[in-house]
PDB file of N, CA and C in Angstrom:
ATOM      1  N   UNK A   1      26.046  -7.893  13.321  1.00  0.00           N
ATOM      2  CA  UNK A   1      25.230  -8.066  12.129  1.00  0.00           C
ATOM      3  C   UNK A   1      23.933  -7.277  12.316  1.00  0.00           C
ATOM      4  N   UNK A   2      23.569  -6.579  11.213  1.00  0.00           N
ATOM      5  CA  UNK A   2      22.085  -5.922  11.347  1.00  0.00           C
ATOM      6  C   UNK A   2      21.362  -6.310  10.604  1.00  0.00           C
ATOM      7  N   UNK A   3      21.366  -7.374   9.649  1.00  0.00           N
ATOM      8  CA  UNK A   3      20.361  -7.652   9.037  1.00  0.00           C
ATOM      9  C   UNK A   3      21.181  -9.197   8.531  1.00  0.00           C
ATOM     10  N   UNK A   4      19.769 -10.221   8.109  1.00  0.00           N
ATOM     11  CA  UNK A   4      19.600 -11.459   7.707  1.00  0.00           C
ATOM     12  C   UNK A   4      19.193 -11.353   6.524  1.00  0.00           C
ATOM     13  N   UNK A   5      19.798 -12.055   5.380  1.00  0.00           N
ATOM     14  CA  UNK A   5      18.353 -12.595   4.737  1.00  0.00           C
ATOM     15  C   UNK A   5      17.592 -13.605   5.176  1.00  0.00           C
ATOM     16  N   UNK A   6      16.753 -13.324   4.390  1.00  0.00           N
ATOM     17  CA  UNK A   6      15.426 -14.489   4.814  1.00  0.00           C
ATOM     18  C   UNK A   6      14.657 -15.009   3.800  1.00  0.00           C
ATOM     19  N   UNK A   7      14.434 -13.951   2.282  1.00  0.00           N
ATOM     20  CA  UNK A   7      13.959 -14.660   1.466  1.00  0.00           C
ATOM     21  C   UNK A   7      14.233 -13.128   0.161  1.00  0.00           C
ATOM     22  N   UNK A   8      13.477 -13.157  -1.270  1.00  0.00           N
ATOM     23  CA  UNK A   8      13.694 -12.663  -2.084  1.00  0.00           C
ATOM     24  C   UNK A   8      13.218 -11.257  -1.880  1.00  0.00           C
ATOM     25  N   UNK A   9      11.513 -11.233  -1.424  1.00  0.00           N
ATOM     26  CA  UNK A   9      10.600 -10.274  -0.987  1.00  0.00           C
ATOM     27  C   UNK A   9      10.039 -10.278  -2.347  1.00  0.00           C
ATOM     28  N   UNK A  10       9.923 -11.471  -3.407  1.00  0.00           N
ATOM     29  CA  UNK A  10       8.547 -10.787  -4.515  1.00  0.00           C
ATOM     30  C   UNK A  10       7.468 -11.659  -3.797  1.00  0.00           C
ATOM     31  N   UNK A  11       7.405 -12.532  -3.157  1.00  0.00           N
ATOM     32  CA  UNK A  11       6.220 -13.322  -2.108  1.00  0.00           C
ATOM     33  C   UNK A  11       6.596 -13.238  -0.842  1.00  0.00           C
ATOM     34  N   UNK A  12       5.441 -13.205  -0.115  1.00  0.00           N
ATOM     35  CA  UNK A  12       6.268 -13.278   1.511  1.00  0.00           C
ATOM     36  C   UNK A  12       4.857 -14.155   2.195  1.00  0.00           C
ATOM     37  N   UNK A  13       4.917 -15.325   3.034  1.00  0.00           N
ATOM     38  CA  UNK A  13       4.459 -16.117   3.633  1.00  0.00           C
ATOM     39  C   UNK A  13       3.291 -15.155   4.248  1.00  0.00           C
ATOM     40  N   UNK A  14       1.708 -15.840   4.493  1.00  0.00           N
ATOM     41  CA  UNK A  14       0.790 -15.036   4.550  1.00  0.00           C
ATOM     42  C   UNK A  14      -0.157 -16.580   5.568  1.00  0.00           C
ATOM     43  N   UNK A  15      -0.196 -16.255   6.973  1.00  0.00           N
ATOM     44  CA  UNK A  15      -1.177 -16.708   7.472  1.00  0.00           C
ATOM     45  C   UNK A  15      -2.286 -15.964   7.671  1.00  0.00           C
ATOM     46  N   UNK A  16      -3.823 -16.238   6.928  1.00  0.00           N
ATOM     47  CA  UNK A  16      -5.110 -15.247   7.020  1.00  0.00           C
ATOM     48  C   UNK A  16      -5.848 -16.338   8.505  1.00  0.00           C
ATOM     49  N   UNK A  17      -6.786 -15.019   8.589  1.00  0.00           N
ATOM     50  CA  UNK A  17      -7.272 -15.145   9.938  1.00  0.00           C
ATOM     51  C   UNK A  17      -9.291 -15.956   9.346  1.00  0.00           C
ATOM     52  N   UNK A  18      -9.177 -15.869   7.548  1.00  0.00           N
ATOM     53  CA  UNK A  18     -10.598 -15.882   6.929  1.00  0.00           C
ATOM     54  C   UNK A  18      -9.832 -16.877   5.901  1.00  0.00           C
ATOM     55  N   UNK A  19     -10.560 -17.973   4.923  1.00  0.00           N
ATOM     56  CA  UNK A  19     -10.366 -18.080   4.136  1.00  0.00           C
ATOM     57  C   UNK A  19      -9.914 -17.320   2.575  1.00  0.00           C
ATOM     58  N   UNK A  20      -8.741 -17.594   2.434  1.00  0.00           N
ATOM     59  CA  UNK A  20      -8.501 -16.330   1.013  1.00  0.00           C
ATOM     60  C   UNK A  20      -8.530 -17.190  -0.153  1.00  0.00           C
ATOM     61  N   UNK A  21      -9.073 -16.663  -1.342  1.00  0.00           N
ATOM     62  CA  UNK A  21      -9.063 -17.566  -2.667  1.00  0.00           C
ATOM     63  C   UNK A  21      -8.108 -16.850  -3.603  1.00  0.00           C
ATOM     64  N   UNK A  22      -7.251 -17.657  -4.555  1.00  0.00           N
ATOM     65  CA  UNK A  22      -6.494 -17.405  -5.379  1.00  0.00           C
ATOM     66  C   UNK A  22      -6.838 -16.095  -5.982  1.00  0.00           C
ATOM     67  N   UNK A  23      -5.718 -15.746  -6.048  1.00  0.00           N
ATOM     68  CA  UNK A  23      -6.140 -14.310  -6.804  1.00  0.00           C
ATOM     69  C   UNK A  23      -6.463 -12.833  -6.139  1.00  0.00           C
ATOM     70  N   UNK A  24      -7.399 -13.033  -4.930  1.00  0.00           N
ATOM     71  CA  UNK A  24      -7.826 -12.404  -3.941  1.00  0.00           C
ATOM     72  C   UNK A  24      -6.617 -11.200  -3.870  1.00  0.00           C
ATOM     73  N   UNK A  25      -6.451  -9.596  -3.499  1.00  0.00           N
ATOM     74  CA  UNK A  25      -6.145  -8.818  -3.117  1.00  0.00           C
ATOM     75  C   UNK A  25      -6.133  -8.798  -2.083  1.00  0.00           C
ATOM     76  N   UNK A  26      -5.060  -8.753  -0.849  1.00  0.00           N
ATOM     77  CA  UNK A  26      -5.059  -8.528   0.408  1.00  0.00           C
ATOM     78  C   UNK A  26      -4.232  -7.415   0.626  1.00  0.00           C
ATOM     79  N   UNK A  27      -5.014  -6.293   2.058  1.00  0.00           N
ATOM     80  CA  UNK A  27      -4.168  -5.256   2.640  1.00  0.00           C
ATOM     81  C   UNK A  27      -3.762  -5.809   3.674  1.00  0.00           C
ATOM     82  N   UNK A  28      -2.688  -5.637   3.647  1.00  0.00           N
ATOM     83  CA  UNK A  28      -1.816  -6.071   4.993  1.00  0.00           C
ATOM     84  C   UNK A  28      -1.671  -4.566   6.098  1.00  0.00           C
ATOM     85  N   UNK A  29      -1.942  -4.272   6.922  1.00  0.00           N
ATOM     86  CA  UNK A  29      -1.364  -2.872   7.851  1.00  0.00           C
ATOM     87  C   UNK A  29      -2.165  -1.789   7.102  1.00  0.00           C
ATOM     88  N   UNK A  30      -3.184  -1.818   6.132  1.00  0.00           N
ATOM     89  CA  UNK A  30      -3.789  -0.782   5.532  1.00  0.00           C
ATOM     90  C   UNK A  30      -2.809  -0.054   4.768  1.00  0.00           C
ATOM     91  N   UNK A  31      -1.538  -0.812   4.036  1.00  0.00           N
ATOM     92  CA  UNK A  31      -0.095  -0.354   3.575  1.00  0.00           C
ATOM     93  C   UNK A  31       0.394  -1.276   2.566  1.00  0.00           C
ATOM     94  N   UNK A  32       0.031  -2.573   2.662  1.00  0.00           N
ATOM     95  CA  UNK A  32       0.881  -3.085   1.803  1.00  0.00           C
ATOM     96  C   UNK A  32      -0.114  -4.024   1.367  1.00  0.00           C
ATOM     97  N   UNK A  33      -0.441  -3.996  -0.177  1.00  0.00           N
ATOM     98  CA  UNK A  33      -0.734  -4.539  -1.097  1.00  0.00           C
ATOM     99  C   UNK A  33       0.065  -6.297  -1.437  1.00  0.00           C
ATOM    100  N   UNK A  34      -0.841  -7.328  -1.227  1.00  0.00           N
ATOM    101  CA  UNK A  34      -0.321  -8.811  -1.845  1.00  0.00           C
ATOM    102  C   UNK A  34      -1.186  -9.618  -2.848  1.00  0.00           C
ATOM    103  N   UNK A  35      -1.216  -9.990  -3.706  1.00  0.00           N
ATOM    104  CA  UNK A  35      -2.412 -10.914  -4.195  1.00  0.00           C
ATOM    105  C   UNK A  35      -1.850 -12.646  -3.937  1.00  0.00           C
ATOM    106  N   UNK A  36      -3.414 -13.289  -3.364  1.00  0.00           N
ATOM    107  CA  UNK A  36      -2.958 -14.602  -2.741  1.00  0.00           C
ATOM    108  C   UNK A  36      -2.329 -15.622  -4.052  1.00  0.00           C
ATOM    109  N   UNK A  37      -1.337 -16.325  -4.304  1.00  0.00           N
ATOM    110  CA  UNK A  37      -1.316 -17.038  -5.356  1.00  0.00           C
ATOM    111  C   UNK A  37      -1.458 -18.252  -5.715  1.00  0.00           C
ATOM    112  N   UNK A  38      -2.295 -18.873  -4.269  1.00  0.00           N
ATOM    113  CA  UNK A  38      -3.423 -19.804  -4.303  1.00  0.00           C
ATOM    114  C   UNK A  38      -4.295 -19.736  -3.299  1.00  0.00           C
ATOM    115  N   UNK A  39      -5.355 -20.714  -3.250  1.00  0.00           N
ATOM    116  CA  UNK A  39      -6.208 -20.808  -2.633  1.00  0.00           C
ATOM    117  C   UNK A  39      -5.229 -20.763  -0.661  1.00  0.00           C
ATOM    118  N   UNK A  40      -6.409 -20.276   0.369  1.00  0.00           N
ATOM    119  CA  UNK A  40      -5.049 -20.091   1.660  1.00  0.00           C
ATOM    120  C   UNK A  40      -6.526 -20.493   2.205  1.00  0.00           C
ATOM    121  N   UNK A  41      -6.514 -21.701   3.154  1.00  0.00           N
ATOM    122  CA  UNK A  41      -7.185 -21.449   4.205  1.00  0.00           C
ATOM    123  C   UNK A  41      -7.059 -20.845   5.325  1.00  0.00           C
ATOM    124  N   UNK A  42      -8.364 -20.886   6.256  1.00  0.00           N
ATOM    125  CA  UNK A  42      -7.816 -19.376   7.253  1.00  0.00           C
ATOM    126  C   UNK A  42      -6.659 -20.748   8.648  1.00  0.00           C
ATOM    127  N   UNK A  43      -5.834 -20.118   9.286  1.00  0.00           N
ATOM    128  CA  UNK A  43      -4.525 -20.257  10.099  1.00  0.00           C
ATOM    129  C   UNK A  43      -3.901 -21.203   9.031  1.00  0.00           C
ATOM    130  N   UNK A  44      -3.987 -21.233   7.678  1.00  0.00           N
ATOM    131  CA  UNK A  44      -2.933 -21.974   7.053  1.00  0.00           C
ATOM    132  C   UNK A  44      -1.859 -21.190   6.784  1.00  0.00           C
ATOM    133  N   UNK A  45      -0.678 -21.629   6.500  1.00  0.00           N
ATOM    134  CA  UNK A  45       0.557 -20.578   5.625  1.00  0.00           C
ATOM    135  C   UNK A  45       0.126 -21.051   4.515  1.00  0.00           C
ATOM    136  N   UNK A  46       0.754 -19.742   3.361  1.00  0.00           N
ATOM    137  CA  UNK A  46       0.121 -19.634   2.523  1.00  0.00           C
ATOM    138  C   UNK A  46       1.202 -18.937   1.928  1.00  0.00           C
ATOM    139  N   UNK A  47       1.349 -17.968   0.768  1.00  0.00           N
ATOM    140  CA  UNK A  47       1.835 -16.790   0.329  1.00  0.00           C
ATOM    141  C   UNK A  47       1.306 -16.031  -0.680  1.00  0.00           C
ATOM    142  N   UNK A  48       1.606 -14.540  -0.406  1.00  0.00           N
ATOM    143  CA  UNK A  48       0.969 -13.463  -1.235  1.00  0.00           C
ATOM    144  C   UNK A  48       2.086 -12.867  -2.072  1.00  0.00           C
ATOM    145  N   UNK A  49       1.942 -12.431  -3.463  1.00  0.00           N
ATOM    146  CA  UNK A  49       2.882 -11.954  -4.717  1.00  0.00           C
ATOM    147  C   UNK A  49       2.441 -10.929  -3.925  1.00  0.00           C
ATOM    148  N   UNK A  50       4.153 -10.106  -3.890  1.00  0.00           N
ATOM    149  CA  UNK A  50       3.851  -8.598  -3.963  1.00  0.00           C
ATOM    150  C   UNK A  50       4.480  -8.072  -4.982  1.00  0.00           C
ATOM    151  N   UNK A  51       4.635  -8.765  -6.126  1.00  0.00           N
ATOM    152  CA  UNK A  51       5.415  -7.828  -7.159  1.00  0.00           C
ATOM    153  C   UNK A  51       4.984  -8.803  -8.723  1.00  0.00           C
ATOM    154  N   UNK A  52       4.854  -7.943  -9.748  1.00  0.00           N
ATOM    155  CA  UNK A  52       4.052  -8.795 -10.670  1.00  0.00           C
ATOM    156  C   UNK A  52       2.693  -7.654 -11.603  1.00  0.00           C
ATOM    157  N   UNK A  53       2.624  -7.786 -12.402  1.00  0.00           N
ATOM    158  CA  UNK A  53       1.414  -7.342 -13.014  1.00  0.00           C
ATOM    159  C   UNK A  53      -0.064  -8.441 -13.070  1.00  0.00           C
ATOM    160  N   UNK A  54      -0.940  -7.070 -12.669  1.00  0.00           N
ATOM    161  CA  UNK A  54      -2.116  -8.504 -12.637  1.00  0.00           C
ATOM    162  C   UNK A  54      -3.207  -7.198 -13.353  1.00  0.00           C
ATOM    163  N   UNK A  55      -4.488  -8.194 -14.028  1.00  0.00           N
ATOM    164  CA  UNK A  55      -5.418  -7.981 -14.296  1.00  0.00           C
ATOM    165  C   UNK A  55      -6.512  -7.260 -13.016  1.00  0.00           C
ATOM    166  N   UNK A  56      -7.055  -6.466 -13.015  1.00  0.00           N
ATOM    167  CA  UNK A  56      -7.726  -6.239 -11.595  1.00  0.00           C
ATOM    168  C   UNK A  56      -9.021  -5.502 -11.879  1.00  0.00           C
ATOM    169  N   UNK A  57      -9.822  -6.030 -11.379  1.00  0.00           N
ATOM    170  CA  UNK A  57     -11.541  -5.740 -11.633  1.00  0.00           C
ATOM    171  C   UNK A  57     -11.182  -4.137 -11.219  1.00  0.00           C
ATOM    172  N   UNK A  58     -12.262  -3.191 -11.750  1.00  0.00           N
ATOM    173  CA  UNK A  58     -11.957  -1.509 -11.559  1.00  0.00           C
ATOM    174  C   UNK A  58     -13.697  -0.753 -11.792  1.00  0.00           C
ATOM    175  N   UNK A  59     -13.995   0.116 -11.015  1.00  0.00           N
ATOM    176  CA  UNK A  59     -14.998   0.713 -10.937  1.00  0.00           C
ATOM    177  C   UNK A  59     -15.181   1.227 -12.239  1.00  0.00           C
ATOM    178  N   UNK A  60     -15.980   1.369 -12.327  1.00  0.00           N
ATOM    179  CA  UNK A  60     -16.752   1.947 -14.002  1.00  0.00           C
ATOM    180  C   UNK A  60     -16.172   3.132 -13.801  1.00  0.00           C
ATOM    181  N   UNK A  61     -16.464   4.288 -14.759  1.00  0.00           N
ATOM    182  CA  UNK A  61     -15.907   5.610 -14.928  1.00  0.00           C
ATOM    183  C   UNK A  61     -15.119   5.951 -14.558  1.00  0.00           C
ATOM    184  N   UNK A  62     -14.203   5.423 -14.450  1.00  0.00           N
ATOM    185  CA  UNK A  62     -12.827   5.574 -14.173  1.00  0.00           C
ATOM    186  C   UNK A  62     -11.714   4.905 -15.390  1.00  0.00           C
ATOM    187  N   UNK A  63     -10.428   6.242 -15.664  1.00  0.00           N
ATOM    188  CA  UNK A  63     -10.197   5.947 -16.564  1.00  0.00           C
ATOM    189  C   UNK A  63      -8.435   5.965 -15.900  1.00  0.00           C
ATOM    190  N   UNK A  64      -7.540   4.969 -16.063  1.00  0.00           N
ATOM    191  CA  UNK A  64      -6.518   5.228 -16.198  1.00  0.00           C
ATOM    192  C   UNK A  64      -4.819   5.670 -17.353  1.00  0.00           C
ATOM    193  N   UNK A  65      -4.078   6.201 -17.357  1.00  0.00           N
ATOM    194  CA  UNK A  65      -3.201   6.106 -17.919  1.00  0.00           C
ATOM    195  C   UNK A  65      -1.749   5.366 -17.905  1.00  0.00           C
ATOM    196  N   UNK A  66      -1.612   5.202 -18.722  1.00  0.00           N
ATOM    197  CA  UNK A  66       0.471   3.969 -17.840  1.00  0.00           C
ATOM    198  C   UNK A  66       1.101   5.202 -17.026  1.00  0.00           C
ATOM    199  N   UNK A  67       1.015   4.382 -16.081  1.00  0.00           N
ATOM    200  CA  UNK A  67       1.664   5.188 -14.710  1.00  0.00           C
ATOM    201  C   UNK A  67       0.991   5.538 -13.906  1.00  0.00           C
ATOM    202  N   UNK A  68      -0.330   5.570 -13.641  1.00  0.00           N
ATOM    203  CA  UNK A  68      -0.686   6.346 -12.938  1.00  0.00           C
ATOM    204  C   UNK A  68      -0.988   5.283 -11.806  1.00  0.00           C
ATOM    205  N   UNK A  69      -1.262   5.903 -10.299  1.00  0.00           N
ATOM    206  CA  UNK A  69      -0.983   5.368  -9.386  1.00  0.00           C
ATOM    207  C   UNK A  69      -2.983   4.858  -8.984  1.00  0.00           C
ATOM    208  N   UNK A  70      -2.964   3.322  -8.933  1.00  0.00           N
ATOM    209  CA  UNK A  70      -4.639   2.764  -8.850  1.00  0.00           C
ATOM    210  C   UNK A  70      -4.440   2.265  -7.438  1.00  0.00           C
ATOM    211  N   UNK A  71      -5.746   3.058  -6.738  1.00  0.00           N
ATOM    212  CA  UNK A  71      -5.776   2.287  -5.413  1.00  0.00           C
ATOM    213  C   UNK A  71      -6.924   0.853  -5.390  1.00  0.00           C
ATOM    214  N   UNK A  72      -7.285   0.203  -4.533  1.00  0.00           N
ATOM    215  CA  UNK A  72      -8.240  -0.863  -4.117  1.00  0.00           C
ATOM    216  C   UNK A  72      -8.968  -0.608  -2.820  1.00  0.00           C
ATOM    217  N   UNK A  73     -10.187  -0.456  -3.665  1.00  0.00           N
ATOM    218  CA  UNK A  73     -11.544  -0.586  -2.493  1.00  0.00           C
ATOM    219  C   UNK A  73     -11.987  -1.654  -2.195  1.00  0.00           C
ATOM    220  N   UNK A  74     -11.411  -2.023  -0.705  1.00  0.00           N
ATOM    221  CA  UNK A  74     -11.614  -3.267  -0.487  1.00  0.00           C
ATOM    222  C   UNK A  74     -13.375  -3.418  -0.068  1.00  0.00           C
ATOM    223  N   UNK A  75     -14.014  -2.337   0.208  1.00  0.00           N
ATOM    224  CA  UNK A  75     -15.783  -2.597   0.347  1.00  0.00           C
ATOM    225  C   UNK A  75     -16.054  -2.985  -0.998  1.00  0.00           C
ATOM    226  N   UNK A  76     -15.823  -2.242  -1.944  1.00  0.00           N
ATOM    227  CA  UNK A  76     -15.986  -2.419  -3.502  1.00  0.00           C
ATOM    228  C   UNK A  76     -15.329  -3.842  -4.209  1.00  0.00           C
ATOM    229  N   UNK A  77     -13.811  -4.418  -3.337  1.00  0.00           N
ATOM    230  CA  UNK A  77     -13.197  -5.460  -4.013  1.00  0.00           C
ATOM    231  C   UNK A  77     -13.279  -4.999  -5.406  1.00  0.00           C
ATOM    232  N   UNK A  78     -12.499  -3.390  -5.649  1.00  0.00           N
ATOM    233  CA  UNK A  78     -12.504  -3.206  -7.386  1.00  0.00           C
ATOM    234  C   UNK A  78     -11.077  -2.284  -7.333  1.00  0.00           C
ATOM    235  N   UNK A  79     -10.617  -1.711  -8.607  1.00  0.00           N
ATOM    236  CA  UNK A  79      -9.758  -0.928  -8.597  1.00  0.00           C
ATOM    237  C   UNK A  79     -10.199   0.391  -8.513  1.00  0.00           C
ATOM    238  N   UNK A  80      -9.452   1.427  -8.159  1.00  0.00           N
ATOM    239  CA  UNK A  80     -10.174   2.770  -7.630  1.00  0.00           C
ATOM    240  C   UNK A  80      -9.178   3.765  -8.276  1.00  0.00           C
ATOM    241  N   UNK A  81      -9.386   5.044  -8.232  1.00  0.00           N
ATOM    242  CA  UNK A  81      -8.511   6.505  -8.454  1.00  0.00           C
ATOM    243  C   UNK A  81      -7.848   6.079  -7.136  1.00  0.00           C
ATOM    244  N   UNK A  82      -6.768   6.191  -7.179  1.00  0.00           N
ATOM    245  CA  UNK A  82      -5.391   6.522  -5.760  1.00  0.00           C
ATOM    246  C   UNK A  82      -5.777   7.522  -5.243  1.00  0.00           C
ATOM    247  N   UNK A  83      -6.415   7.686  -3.814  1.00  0.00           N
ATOM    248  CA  UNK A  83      -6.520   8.987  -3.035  1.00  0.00           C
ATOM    249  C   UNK A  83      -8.034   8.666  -2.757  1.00  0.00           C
ATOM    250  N   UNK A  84      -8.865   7.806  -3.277  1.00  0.00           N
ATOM    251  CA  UNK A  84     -10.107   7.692  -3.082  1.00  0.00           C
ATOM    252  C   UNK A  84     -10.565   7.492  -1.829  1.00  0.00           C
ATOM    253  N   UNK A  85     -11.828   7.978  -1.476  1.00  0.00           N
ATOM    254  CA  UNK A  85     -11.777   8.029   0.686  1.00  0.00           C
ATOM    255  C   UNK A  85     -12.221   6.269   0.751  1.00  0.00           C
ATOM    256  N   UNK A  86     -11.034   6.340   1.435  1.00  0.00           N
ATOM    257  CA  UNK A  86     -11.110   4.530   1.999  1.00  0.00           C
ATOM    258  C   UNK A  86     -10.191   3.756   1.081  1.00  0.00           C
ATOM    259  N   UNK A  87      -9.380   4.138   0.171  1.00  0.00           N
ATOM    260  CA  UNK A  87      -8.427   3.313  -0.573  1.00  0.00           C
ATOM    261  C   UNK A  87      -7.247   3.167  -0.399  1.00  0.00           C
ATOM    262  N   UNK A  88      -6.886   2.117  -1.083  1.00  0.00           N
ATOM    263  CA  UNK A  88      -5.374   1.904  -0.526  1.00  0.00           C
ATOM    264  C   UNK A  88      -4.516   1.892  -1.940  1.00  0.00           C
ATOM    265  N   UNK A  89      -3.305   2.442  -1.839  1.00  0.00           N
ATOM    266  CA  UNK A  89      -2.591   2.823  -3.421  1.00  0.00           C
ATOM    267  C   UNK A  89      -2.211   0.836  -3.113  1.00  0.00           C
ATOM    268  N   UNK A  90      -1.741   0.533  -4.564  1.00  0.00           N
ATOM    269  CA  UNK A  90      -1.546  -0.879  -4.614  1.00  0.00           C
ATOM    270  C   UNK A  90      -0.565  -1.084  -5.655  1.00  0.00           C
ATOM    271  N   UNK A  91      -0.236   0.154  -6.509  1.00  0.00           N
ATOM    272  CA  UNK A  91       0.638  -0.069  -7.697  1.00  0.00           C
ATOM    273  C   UNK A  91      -0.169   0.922  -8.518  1.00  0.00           C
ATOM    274  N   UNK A  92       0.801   0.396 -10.028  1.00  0.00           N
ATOM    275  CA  UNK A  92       0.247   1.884 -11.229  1.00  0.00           C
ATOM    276  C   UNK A  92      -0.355   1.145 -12.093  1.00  0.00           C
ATOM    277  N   UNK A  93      -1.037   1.571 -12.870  1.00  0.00           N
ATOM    278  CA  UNK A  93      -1.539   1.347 -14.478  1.00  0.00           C
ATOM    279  C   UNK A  93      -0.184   0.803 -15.724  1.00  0.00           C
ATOM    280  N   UNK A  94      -0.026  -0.356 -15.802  1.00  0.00           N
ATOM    281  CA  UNK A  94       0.995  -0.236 -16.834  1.00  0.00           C
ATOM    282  C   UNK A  94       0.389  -0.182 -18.626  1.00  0.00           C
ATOM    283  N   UNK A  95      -0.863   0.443 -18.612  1.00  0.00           N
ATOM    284  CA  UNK A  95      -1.500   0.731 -19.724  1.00  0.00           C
ATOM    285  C   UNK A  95      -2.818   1.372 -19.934  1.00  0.00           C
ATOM    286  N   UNK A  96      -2.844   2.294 -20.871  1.00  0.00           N
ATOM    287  CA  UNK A  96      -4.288   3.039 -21.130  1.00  0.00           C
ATOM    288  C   UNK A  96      -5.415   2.363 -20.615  1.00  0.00           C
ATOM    289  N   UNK A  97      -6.237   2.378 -19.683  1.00  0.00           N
ATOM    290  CA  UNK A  97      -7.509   1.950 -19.539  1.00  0.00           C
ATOM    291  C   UNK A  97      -8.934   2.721 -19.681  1.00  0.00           C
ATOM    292  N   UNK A  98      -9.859   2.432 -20.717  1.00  0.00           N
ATOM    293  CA  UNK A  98     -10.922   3.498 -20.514  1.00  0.00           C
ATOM    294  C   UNK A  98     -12.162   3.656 -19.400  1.00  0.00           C
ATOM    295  N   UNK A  99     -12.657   4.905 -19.481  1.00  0.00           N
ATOM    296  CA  UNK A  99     -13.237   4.671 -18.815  1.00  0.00           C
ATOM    297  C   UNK A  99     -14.615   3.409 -18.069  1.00  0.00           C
ATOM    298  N   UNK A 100     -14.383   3.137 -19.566  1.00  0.00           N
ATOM    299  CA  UNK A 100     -15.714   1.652 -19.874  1.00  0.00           C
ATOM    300  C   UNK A 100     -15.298   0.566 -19.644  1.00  0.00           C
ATOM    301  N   UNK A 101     -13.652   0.354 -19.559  1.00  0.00           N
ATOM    302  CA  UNK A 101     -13.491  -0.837 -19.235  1.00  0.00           C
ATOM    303  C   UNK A 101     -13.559  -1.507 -18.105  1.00  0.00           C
ATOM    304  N   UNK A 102     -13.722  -3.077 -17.918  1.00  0.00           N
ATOM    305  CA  UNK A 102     -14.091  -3.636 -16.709  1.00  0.00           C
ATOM    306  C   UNK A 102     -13.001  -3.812 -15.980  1.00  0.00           C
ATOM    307  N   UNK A 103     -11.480  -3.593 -16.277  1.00  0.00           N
ATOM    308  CA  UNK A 103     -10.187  -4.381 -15.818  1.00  0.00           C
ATOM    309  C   UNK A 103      -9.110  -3.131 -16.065  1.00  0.00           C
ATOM    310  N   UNK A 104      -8.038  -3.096 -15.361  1.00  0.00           N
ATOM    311  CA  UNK A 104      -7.052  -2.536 -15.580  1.00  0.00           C
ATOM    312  C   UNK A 104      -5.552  -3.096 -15.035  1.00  0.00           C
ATOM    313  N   UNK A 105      -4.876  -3.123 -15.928  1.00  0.00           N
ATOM    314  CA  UNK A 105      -3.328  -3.648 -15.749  1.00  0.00           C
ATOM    315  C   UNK A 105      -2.701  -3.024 -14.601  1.00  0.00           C
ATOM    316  N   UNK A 106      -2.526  -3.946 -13.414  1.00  0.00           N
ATOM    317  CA  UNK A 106      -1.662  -2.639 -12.684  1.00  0.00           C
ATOM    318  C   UNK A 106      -0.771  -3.645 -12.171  1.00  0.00           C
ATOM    319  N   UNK A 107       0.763  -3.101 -12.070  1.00  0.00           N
ATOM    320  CA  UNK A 107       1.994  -3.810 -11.355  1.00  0.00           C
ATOM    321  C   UNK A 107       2.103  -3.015 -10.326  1.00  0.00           C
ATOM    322  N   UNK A 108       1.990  -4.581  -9.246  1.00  0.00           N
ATOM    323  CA  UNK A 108       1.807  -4.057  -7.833  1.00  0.00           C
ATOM    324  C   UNK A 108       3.386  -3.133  -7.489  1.00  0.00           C
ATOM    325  N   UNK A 109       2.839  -2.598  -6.402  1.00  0.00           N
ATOM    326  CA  UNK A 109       4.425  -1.888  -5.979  1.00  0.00           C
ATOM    327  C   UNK A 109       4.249  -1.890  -4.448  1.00  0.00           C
ATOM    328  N   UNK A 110       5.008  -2.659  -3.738  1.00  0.00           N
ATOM    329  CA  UNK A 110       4.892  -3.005  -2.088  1.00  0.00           C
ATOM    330  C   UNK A 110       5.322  -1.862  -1.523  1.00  0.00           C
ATOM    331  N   UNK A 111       4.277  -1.867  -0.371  1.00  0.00           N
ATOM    332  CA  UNK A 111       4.501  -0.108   0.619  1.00  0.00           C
ATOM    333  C   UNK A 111       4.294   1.242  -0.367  1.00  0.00           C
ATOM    334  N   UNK A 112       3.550   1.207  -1.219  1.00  0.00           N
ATOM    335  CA  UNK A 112       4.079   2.222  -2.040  1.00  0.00           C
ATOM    336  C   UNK A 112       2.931   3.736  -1.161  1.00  0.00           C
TER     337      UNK A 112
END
C-alpha cells in the first residue's frame, strides 16, 4: 500500500504554537495558505479551511480582476499583488475589486 486516507483535505487539523482567532490567515511552510475556522488556542488542535472563498482585508491601491492570483502580507495581515517582496500567493480574486476597495473575494487554493 502507498497511500491511506486520512481525511477530505478541505480542513486539515492545525496545532498553533500562539493563540489564533477565527478567521485569522495562517502560512503554514511559507507555502500553504489556511484560514482558522474558530477561535484555536496556542498547543490546542484546532483546524484551518484550506478551500472556500473568503472576504479578505487588501492594501489600498491595489486593484484586482476574477482570476488573478492575491498574495498575503502577513507584516501587513492584508491582501497583496502575488509576487509582492515578502508574500505568499493564497488563491485568486473570484471578482473585480477596485482599487479603493477595502476587501477582496479570494478562493483559497492550497500549495498553489
Amino acid at each position: 500500500m502507498d497511500a491511506r486516507f486520512i481525511q477530505r483535505g478541505d480542513a486539515i487539523d492545525y496545532t498553533p504554537l500562539a493563540d489564533v482567532a477565527a478567521g485569522d490567515i495562517v502560512i503554514l511552510s511559507g507555502k500553504l495558505a489556511g484560514v482558522a475556522k474558530l477561535d484555536i488556542k496556542a498547543g490546542e488542535l484546532g483546524a484551518l479551511a484550506l478551500t472556500g472563498v473568503y472576504e479578505v482585508a487588501k492594501s489600498s491601491g491595489i486593484a484586482f480582476a476574477a482570476g488573478m492570483e492575491v498574495g498575503w502580507s502577513a507584516a501587513d495581515r492584508k491582501a497583496v499583488a502575488a509576487g509582492a517582496s515578502g508574500s505568499v500567493k493564497i488563491g485568486h480574486a473570484v471578482a473585480l475589486t477596485g482599487a479603493s476597495d477595502a476587501t477582496v473575494l479570494v478562493r483559497l487554493c492550497p500549495g498553489l
